[in-house]
PDB file of N, CA and C in Angstrom:
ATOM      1  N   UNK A   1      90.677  71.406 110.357  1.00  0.00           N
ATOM      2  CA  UNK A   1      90.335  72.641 109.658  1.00  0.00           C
ATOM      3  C   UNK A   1      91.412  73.685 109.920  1.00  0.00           C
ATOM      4  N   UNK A   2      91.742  74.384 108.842  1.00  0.00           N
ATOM      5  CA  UNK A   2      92.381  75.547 109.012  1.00  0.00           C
ATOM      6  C   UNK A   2      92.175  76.917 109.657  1.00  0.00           C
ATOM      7  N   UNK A   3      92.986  77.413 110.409  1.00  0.00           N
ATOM      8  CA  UNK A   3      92.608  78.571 111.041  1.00  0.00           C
ATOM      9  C   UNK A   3      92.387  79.477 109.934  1.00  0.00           C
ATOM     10  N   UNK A   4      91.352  80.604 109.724  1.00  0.00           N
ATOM     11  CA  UNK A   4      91.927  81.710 108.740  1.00  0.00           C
ATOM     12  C   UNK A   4      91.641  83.197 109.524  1.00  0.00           C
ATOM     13  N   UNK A   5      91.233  82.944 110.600  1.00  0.00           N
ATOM     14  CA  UNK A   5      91.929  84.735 111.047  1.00  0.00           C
ATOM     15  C   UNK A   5      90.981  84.413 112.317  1.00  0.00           C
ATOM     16  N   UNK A   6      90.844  85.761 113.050  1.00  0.00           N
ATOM     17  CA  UNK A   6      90.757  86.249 114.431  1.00  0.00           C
ATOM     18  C   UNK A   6      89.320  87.013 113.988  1.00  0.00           C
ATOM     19  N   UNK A   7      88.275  86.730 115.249  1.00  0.00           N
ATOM     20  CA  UNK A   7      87.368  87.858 115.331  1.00  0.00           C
ATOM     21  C   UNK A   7      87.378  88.651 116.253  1.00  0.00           C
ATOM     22  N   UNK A   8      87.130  89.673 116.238  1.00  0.00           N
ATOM     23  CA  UNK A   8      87.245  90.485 117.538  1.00  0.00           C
ATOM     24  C   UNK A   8      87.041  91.955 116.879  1.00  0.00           C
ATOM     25  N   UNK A   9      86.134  92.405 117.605  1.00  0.00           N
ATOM     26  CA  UNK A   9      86.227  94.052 117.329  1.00  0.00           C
ATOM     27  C   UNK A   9      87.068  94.827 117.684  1.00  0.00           C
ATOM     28  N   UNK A  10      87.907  95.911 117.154  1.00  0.00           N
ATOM     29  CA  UNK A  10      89.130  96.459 118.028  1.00  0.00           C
ATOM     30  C   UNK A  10      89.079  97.620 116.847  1.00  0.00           C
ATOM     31  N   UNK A  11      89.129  99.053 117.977  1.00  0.00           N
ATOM     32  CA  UNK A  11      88.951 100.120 117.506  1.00  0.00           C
ATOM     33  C   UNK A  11      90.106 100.810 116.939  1.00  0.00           C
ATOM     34  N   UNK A  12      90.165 101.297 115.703  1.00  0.00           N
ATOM     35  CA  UNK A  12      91.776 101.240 115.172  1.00  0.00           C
ATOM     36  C   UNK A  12      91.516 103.086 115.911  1.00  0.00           C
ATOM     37  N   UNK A  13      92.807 103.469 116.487  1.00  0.00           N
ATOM     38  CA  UNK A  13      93.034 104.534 117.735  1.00  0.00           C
ATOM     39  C   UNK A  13      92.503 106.061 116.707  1.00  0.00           C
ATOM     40  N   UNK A  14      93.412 106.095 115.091  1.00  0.00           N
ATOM     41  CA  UNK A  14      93.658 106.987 114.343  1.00  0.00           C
ATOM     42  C   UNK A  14      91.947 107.713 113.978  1.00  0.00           C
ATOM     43  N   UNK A  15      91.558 106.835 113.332  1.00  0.00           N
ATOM     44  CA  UNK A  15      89.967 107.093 112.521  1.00  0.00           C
ATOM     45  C   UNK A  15      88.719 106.889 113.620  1.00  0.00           C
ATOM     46  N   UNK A  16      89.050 105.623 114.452  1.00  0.00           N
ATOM     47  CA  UNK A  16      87.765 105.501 115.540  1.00  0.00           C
ATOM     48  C   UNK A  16      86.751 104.185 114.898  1.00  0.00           C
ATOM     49  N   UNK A  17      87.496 103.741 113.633  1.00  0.00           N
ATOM     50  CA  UNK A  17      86.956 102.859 112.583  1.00  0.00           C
ATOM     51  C   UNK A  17      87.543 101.357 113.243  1.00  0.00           C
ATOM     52  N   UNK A  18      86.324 100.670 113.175  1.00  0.00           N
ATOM     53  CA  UNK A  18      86.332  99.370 113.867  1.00  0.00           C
ATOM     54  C   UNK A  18      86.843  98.300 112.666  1.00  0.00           C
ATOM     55  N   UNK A  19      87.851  97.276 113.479  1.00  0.00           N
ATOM     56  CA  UNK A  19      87.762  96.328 112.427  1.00  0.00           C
ATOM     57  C   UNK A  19      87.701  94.959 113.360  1.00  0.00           C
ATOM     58  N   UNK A  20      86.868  94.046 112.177  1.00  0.00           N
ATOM     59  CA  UNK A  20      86.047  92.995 113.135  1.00  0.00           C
ATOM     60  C   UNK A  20      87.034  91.452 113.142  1.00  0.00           C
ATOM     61  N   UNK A  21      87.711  91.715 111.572  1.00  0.00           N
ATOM     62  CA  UNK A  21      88.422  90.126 111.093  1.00  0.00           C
ATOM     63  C   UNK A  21      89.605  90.747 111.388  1.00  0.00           C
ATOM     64  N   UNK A  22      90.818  90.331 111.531  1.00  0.00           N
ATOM     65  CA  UNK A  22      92.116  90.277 111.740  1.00  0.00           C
ATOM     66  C   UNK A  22      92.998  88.752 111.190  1.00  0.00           C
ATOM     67  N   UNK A  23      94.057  88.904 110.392  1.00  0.00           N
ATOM     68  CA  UNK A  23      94.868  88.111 109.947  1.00  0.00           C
ATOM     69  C   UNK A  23      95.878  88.093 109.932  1.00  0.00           C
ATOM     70  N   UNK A  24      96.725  86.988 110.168  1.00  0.00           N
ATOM     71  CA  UNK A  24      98.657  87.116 110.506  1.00  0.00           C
ATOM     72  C   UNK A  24      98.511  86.975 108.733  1.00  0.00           C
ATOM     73  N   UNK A  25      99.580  87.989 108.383  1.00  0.00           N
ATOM     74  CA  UNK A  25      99.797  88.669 107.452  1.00  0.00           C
ATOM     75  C   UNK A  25     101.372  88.480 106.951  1.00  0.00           C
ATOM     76  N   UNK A  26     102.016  87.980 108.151  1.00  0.00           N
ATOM     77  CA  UNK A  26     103.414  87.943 108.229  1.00  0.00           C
ATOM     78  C   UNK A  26     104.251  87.804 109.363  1.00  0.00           C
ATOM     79  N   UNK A  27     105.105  86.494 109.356  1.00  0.00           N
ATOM     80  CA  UNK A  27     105.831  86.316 110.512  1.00  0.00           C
ATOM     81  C   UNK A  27     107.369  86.431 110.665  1.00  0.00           C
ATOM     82  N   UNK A  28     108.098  86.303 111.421  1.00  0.00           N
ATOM     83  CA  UNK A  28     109.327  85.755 111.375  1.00  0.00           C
ATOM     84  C   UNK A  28     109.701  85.316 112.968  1.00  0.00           C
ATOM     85  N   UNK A  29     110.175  83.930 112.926  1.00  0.00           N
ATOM     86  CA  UNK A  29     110.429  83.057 113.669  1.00  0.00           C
ATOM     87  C   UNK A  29     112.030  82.657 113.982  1.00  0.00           C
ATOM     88  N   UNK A  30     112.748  83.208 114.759  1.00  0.00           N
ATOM     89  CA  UNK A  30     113.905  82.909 115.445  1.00  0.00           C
ATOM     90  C   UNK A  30     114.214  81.893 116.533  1.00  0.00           C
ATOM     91  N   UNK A  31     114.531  80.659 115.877  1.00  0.00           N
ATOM     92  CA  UNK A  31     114.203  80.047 116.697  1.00  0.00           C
ATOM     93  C   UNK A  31     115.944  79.535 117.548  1.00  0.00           C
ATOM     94  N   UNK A  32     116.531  80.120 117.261  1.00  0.00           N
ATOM     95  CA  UNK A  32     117.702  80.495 118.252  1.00  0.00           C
ATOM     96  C   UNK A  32     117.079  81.095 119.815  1.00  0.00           C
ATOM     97  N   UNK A  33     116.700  82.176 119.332  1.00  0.00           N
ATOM     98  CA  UNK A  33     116.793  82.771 120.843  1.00  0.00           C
ATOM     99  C   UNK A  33     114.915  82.677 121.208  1.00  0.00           C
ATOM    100  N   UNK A  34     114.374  81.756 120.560  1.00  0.00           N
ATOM    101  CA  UNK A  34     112.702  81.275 120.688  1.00  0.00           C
ATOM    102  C   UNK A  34     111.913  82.613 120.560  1.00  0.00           C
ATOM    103  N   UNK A  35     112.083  83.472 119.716  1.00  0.00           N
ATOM    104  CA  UNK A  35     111.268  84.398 119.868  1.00  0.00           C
ATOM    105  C   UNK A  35     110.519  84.593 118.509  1.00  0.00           C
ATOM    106  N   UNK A  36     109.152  85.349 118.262  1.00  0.00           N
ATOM    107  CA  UNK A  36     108.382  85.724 117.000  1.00  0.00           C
ATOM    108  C   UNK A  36     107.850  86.587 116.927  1.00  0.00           C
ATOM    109  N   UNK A  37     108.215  87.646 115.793  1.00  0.00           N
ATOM    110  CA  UNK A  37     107.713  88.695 115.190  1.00  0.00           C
ATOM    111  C   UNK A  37     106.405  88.542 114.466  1.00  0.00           C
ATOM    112  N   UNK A  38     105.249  88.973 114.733  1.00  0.00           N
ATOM    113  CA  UNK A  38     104.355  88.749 113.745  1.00  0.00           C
ATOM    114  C   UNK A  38     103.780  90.488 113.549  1.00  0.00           C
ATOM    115  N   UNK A  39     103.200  90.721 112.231  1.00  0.00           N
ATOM    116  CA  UNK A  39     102.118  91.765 112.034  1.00  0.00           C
ATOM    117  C   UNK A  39     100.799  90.724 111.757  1.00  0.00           C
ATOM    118  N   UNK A  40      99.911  91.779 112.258  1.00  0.00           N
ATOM    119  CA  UNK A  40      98.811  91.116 112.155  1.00  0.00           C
ATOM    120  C   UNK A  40      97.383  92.402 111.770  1.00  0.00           C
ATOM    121  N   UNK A  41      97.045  92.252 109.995  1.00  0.00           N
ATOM    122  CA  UNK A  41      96.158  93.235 109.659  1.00  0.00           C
ATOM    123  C   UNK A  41      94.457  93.072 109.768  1.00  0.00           C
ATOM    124  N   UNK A  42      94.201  93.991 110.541  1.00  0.00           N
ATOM    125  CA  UNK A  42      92.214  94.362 110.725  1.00  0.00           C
ATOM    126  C   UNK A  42      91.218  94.785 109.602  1.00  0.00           C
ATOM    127  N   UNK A  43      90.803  94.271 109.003  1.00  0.00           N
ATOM    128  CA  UNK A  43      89.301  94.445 108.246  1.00  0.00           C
ATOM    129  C   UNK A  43      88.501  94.872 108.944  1.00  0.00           C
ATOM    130  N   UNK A  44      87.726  95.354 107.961  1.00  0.00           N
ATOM    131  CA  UNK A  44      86.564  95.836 108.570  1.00  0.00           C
ATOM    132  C   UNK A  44      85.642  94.445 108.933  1.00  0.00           C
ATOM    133  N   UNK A  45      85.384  93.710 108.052  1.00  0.00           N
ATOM    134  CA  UNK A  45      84.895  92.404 107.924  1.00  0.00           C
ATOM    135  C   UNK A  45      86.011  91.498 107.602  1.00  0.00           C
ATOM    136  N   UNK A  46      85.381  90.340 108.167  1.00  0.00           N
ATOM    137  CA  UNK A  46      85.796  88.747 106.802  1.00  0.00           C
ATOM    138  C   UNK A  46      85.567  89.071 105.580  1.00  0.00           C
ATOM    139  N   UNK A  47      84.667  88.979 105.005  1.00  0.00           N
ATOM    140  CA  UNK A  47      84.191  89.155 103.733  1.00  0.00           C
ATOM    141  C   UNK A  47      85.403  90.416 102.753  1.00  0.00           C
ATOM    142  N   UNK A  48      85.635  91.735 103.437  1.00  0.00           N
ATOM    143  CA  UNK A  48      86.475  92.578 102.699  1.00  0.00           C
ATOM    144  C   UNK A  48      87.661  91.956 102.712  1.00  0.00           C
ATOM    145  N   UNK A  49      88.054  91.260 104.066  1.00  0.00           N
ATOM    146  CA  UNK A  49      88.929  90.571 103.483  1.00  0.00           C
ATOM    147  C   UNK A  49      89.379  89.430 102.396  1.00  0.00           C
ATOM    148  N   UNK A  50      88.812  88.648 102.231  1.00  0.00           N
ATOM    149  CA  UNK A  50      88.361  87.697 101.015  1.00  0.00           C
ATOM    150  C   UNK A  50      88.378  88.305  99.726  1.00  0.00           C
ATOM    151  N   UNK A  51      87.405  89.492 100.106  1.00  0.00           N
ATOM    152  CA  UNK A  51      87.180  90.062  98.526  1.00  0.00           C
ATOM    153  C   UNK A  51      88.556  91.143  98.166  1.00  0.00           C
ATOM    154  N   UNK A  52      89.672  90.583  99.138  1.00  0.00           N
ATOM    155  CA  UNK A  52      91.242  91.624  98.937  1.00  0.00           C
ATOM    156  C   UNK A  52      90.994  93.150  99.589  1.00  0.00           C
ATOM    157  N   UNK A  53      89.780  93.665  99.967  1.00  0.00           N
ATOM    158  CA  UNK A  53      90.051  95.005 100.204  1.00  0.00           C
ATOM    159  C   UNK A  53      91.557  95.133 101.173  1.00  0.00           C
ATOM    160  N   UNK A  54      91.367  96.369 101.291  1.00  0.00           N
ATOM    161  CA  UNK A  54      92.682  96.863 101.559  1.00  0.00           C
ATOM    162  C   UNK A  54      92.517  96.630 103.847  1.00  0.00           C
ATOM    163  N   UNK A  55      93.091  96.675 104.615  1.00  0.00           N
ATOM    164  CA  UNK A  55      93.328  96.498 105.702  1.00  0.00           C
ATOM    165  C   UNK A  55      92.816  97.694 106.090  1.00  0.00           C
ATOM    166  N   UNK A  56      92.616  98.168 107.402  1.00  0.00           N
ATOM    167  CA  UNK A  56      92.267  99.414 108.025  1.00  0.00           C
ATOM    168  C   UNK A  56      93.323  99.593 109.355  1.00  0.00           C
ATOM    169  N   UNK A  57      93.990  98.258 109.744  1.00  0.00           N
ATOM    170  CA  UNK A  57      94.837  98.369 110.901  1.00  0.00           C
ATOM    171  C   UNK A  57      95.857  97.598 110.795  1.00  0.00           C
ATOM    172  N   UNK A  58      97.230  97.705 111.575  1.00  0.00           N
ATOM    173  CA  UNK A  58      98.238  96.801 111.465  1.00  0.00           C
ATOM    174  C   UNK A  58      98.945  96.815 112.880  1.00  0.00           C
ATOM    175  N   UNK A  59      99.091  95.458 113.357  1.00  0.00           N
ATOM    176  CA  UNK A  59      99.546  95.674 115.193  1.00  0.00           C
ATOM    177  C   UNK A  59     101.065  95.007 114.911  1.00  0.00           C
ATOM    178  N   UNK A  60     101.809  95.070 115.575  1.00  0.00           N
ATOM    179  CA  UNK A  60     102.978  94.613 115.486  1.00  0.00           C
ATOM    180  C   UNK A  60     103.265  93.748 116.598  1.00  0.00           C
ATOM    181  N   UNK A  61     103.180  92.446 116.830  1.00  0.00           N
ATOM    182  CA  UNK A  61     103.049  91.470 117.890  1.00  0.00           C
ATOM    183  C   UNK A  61     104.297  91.018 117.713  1.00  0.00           C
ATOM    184  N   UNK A  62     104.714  90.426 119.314  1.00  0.00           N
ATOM    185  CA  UNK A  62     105.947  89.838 119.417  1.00  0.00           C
ATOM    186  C   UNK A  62     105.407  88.910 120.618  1.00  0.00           C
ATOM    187  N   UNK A  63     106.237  87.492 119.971  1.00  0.00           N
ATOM    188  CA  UNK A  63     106.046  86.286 121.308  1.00  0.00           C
ATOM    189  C   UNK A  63     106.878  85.705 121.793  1.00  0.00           C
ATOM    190  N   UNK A  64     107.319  85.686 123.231  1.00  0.00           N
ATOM    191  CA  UNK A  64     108.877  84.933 123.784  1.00  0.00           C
ATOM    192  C   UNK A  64     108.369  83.615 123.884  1.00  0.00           C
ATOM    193  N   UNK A  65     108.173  82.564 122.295  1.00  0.00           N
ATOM    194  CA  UNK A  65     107.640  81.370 122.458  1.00  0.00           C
ATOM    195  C   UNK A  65     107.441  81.235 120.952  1.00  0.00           C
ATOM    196  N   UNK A  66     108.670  80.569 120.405  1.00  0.00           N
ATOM    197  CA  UNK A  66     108.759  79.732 119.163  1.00  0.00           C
ATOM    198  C   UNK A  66     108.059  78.442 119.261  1.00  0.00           C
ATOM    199  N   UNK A  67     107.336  77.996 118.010  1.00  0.00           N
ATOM    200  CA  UNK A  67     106.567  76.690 117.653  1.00  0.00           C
ATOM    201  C   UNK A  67     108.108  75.690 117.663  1.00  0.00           C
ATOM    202  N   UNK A  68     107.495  74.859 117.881  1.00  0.00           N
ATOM    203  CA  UNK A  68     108.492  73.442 117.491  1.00  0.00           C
ATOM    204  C   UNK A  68     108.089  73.246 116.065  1.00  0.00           C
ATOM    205  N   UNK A  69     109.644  72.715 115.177  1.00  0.00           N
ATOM    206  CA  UNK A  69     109.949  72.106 114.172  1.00  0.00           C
ATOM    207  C   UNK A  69     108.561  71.399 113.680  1.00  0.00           C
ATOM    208  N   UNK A  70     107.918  70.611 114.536  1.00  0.00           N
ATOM    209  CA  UNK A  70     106.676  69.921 113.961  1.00  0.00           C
ATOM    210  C   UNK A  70     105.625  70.458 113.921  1.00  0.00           C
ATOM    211  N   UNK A  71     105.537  72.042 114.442  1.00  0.00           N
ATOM    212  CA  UNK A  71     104.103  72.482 114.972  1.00  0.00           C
ATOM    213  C   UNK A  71     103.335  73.196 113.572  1.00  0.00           C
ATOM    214  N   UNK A  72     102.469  73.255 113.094  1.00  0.00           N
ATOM    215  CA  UNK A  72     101.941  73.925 112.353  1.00  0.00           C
ATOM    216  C   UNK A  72     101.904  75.081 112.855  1.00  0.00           C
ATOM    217  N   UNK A  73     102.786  75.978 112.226  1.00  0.00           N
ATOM    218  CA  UNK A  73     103.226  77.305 112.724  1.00  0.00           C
ATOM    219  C   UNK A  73     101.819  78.413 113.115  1.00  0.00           C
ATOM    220  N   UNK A  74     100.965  78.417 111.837  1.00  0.00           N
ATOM    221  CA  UNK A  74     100.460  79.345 111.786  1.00  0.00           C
ATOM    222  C   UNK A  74      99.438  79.087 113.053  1.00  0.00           C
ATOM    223  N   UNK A  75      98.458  77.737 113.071  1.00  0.00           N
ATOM    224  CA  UNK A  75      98.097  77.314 114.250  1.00  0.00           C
ATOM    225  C   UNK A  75      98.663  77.899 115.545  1.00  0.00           C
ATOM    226  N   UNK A  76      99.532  77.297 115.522  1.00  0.00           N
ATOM    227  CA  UNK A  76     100.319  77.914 117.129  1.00  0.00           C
ATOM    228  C   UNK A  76     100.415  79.419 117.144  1.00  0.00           C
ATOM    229  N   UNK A  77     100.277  79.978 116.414  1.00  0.00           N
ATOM    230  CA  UNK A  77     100.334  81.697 116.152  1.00  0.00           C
ATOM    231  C   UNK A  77      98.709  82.403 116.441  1.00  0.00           C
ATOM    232  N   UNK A  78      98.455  81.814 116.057  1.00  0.00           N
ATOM    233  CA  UNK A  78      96.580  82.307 116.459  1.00  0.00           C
ATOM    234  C   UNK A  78      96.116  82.010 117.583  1.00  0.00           C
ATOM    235  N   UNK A  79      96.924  80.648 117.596  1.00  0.00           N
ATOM    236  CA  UNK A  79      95.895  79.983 119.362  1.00  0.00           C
ATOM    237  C   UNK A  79      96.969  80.725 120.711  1.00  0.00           C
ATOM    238  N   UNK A  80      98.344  81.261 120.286  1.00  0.00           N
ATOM    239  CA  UNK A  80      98.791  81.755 120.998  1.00  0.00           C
ATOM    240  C   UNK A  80      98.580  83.560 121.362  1.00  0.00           C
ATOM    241  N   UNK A  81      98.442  83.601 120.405  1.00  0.00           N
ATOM    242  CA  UNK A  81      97.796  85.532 120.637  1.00  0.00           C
ATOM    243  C   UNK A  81      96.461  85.604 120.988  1.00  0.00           C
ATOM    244  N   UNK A  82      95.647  84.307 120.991  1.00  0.00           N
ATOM    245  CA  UNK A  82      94.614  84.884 121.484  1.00  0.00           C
ATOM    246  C   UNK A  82      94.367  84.182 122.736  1.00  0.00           C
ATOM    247  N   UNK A  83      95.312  83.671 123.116  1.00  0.00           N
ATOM    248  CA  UNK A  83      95.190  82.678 124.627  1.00  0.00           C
ATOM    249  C   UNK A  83      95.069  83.933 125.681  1.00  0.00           C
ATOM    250  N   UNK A  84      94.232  83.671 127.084  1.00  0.00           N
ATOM    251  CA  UNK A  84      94.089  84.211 128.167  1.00  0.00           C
ATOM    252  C   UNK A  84      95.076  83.985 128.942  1.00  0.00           C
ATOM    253  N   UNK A  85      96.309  85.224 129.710  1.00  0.00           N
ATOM    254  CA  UNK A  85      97.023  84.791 130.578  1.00  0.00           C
ATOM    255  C   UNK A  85      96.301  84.189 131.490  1.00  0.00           C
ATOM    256  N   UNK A  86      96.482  83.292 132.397  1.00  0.00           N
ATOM    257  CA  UNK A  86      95.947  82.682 133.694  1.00  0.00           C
ATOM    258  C   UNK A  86      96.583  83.784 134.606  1.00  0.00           C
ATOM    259  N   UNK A  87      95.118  84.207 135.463  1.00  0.00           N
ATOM    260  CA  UNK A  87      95.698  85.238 136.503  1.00  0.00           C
ATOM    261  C   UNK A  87      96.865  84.610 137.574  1.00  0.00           C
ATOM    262  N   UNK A  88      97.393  85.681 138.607  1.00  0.00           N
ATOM    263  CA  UNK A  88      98.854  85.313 139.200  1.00  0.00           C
ATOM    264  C   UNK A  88      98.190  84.512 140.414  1.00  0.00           C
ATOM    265  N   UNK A  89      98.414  83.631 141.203  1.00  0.00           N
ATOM    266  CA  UNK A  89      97.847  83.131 142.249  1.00  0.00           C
ATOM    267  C   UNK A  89      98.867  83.752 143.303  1.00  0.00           C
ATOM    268  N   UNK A  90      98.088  84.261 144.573  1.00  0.00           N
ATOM    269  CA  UNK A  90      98.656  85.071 145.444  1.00  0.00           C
ATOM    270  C   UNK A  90      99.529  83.967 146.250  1.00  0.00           C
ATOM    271  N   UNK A  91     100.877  83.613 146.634  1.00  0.00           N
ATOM    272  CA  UNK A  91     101.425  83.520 147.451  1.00  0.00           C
ATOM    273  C   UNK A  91     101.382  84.181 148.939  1.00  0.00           C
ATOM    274  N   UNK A  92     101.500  83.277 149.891  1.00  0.00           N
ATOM    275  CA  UNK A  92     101.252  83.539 151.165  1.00  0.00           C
ATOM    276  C   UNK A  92     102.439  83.956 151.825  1.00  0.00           C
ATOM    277  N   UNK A  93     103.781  83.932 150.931  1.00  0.00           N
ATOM    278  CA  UNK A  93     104.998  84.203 151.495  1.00  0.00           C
ATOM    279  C   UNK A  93     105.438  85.693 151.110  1.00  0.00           C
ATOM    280  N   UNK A  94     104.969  85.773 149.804  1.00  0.00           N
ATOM    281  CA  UNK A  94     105.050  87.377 149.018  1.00  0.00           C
ATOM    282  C   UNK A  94     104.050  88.130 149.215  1.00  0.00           C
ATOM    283  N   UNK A  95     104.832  89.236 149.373  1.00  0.00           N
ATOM    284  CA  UNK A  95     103.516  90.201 149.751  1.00  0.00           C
ATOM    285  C   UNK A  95     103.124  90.970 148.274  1.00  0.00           C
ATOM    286  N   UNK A  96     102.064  91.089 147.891  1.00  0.00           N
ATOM    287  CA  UNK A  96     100.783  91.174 146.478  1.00  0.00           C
ATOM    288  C   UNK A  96     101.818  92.560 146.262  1.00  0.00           C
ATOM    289  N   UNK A  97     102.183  92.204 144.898  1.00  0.00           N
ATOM    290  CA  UNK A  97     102.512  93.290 144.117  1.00  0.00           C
ATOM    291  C   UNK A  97     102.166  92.993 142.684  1.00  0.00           C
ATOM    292  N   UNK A  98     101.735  94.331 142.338  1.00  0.00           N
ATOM    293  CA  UNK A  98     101.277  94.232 141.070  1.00  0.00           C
ATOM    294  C   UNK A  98     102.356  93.761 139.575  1.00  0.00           C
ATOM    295  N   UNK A  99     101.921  93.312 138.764  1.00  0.00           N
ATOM    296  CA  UNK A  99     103.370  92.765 137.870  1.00  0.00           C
ATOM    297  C   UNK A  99     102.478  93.218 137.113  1.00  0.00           C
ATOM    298  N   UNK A 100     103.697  93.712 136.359  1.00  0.00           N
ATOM    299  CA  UNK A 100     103.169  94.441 134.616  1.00  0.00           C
ATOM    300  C   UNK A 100     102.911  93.462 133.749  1.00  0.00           C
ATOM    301  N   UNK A 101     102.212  93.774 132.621  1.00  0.00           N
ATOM    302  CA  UNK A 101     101.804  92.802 131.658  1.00  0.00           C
ATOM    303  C   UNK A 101     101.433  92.740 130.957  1.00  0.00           C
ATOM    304  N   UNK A 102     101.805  92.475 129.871  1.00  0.00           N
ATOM    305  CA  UNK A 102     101.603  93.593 128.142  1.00  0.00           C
ATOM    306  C   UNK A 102     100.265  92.731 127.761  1.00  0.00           C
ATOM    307  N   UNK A 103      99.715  94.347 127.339  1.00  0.00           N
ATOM    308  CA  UNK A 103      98.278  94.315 126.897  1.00  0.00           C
ATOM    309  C   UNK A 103      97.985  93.724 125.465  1.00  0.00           C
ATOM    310  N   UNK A 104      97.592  92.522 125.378  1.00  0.00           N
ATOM    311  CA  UNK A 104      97.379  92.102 124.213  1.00  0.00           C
ATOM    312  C   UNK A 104      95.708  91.800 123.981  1.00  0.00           C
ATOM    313  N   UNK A 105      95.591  92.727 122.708  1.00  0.00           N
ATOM    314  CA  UNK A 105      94.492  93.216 121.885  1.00  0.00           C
ATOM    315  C   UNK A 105      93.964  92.092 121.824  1.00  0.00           C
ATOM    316  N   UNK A 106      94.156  91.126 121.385  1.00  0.00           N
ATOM    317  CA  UNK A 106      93.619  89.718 120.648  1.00  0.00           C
ATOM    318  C   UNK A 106      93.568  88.377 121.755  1.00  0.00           C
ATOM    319  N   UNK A 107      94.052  89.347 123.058  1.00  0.00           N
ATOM    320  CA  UNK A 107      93.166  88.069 123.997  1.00  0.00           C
ATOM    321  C   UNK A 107      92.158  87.769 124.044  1.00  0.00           C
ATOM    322  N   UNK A 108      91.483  86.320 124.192  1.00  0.00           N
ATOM    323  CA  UNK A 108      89.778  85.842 124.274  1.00  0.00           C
ATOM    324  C   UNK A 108      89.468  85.874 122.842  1.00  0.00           C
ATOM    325  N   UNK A 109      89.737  86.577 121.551  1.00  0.00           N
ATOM    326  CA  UNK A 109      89.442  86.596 120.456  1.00  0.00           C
ATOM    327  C   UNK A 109      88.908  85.383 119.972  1.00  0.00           C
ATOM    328  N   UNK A 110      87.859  84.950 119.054  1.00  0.00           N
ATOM    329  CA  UNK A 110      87.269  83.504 118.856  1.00  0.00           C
ATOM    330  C   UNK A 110      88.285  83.698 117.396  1.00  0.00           C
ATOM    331  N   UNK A 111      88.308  82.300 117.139  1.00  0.00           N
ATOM    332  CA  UNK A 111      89.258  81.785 115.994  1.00  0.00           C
ATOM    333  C   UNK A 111      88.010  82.042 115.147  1.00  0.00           C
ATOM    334  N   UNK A 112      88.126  82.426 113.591  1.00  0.00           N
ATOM    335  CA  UNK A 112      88.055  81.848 112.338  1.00  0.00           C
ATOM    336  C   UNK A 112      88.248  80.337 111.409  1.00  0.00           C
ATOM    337  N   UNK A 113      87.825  79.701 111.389  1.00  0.00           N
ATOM    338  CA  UNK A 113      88.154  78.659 110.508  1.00  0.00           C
ATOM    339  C   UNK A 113      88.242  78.540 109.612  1.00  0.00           C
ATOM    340  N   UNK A 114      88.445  78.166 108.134  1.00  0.00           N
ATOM    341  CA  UNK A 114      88.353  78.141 106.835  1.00  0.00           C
ATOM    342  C   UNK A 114      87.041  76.690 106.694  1.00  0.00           C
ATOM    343  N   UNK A 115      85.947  77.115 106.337  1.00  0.00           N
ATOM    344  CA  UNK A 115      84.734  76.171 105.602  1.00  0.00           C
ATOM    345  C   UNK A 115      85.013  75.469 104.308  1.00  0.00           C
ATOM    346  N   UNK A 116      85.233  74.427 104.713  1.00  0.00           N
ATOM    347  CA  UNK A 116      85.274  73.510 103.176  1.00  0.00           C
ATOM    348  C   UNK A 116      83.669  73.032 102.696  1.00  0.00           C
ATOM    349  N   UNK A 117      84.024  73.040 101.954  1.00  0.00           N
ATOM    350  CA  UNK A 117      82.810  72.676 101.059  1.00  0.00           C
ATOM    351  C   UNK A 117      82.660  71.107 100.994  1.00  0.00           C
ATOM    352  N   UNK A 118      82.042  69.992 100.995  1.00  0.00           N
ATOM    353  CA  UNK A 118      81.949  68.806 100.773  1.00  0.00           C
ATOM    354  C   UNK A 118      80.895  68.780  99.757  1.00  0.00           C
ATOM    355  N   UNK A 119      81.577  67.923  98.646  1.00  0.00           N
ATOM    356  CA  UNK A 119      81.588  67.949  96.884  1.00  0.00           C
ATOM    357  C   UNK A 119      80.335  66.488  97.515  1.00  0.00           C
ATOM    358  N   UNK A 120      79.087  66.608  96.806  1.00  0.00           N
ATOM    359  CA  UNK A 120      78.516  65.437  96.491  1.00  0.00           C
ATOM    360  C   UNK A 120      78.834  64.697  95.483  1.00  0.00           C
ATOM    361  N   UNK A 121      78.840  63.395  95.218  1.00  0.00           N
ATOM    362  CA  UNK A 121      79.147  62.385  94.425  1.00  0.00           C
ATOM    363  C   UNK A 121      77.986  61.539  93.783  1.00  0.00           C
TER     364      UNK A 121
END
């Protein structure tokens, strides 16, 4: 099955107006230096989206982690923005310092699928 967008509630900062569906909208993939540009636009719903309404939010995501030649791009783009970093495991030789770590909106987010219909015969 096909991915077709992100759920997750996320409060767009400007209006205070929630949007629930989110969709990669547009990528670009460098795969020289392995890196990817994506935007990715918020609905209010699935449904407005489907029915074309217009977006309410737009995030500008970047990933140091190009798909391989064989990967179904867009796949690897959804399951990767919404993957959970694995927390840092404390070393017994380093002493605990905090490491920065960019806040991404669409962690834990549950996937969307696209529903096919199965045609009786």
């Amino acid at each position: 099955m096909a991915i077709k967008g992100i759920s997750k509630s996320i409060e767009e900062v400007n209006t205070g107006s929630a949007a629930a569906f989110h969709r990669i909208e547009h990528y670009s993939v460098d795969m020289r230096s392995k890196y990817v540009s994506l935007i990715v636009r918020g609905y209010v719903t699935e449904a407005a989206c489907d029915n074309g309404k217009l977006h309410i939010m737009e995030t500008t995501t970047t990933i140091a982690q190009a798909p391989a030649l064989t990967d179904n791009v867009l796949e690897f783009l959804y399951k990767t923005i919404t993957a959970v970093a694995p927390e840092a495991i404390p070393s017994q030789s380093q002493p605990a310092m905090p490491v920065p770590v960019a806040i991404n909106a669409f962690a834990g987010a549950e996937l969307v699928y696209e529903v096919v219909a199965k045609v009786k015969k």
